[in-house]
Protein backbone atom coordinates (compact mmCIF):
# COMPACT_ATOMS: atom_id res chain seq x y z
CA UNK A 1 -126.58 34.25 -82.03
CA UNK A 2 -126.09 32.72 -85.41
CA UNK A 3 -124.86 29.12 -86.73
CA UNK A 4 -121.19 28.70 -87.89
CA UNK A 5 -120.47 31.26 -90.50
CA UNK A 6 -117.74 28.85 -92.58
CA UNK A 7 -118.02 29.65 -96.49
CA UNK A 8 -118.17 26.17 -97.12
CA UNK A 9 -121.34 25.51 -95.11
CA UNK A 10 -123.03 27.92 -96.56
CA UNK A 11 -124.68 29.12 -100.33
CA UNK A 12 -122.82 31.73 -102.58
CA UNK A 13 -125.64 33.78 -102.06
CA UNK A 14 -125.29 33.95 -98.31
CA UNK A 15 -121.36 34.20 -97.94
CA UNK A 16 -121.76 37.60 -100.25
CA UNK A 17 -123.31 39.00 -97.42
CA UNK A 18 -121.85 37.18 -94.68
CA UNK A 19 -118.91 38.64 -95.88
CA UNK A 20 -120.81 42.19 -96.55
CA UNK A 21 -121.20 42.30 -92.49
CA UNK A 22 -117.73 41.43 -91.84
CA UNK A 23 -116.39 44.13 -93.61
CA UNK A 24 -118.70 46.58 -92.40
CA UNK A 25 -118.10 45.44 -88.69
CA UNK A 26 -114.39 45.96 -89.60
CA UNK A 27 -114.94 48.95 -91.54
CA UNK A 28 -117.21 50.62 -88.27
CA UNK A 29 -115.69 49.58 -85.11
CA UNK A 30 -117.43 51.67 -82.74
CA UNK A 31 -120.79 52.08 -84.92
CA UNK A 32 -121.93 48.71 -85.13
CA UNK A 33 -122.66 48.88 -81.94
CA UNK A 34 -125.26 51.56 -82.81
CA UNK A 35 -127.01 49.37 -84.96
CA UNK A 36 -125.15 50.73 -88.47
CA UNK A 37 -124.45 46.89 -89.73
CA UNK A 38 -128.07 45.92 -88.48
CA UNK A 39 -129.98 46.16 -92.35
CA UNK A 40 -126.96 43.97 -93.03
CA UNK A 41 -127.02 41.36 -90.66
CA UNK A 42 -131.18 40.88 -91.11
CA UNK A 43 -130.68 40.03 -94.50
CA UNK A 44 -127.41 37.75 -92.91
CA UNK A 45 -130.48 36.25 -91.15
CA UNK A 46 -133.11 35.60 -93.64
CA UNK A 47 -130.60 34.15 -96.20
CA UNK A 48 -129.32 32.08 -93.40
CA UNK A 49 -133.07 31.00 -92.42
CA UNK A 50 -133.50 30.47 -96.14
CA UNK A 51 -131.10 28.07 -96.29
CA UNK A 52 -132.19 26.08 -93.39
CA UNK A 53 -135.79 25.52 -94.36
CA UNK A 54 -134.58 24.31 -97.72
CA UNK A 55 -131.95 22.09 -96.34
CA UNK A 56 -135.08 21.16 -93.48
CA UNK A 57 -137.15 20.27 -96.20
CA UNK A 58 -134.77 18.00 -98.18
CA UNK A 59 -134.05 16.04 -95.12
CA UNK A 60 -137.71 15.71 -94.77
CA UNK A 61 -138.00 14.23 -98.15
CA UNK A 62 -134.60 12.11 -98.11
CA UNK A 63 -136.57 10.35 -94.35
CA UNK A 64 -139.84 10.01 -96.15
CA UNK A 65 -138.09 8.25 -99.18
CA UNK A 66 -136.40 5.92 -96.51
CA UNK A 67 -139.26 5.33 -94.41
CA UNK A 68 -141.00 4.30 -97.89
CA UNK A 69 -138.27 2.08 -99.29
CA UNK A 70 -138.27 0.35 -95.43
CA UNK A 71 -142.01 -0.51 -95.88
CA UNK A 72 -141.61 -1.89 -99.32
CA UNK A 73 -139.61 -4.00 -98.40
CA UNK A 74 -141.36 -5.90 -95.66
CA UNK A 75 -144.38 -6.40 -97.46
């Protein structure tokens, strides 16, 4: 299972081939069940993985820049 595949939550990068595995499920009804969208959907994955590191390790930053400004603050 995969997160929410909306364009607008995602990179330009990664809605290219979101979109890539929607038209080959469409395009290969029967055969996608046979694995013939599966080189498609891993890289689906990874760019979607990509993504969520990055956005993990902005959040990480944007906490430790709060945490920071918090301790400041009462000293």
């Amino acid at each position: 299972m995969h997160p929410d595949l909306s364009p607008h939550l995602h990179t330009e990068e990664c809605n290219l081939v979101i979109s890539l595995l929607k038209k080959c499920h469409k395009e290969h009804n029967i055969l996608k069940f046979f694995g013939h969208c599966n080189d498609i959907d891993r890289e689906m994955r990874k760019c979607l993985r990509k993504e969520y590191e990055e956005n993990r390790a902005r959040n990480k930053e944007k906490r430790q820049r709060i945490i920071n400004a918090h301790k400041n603050r009462e000293k």
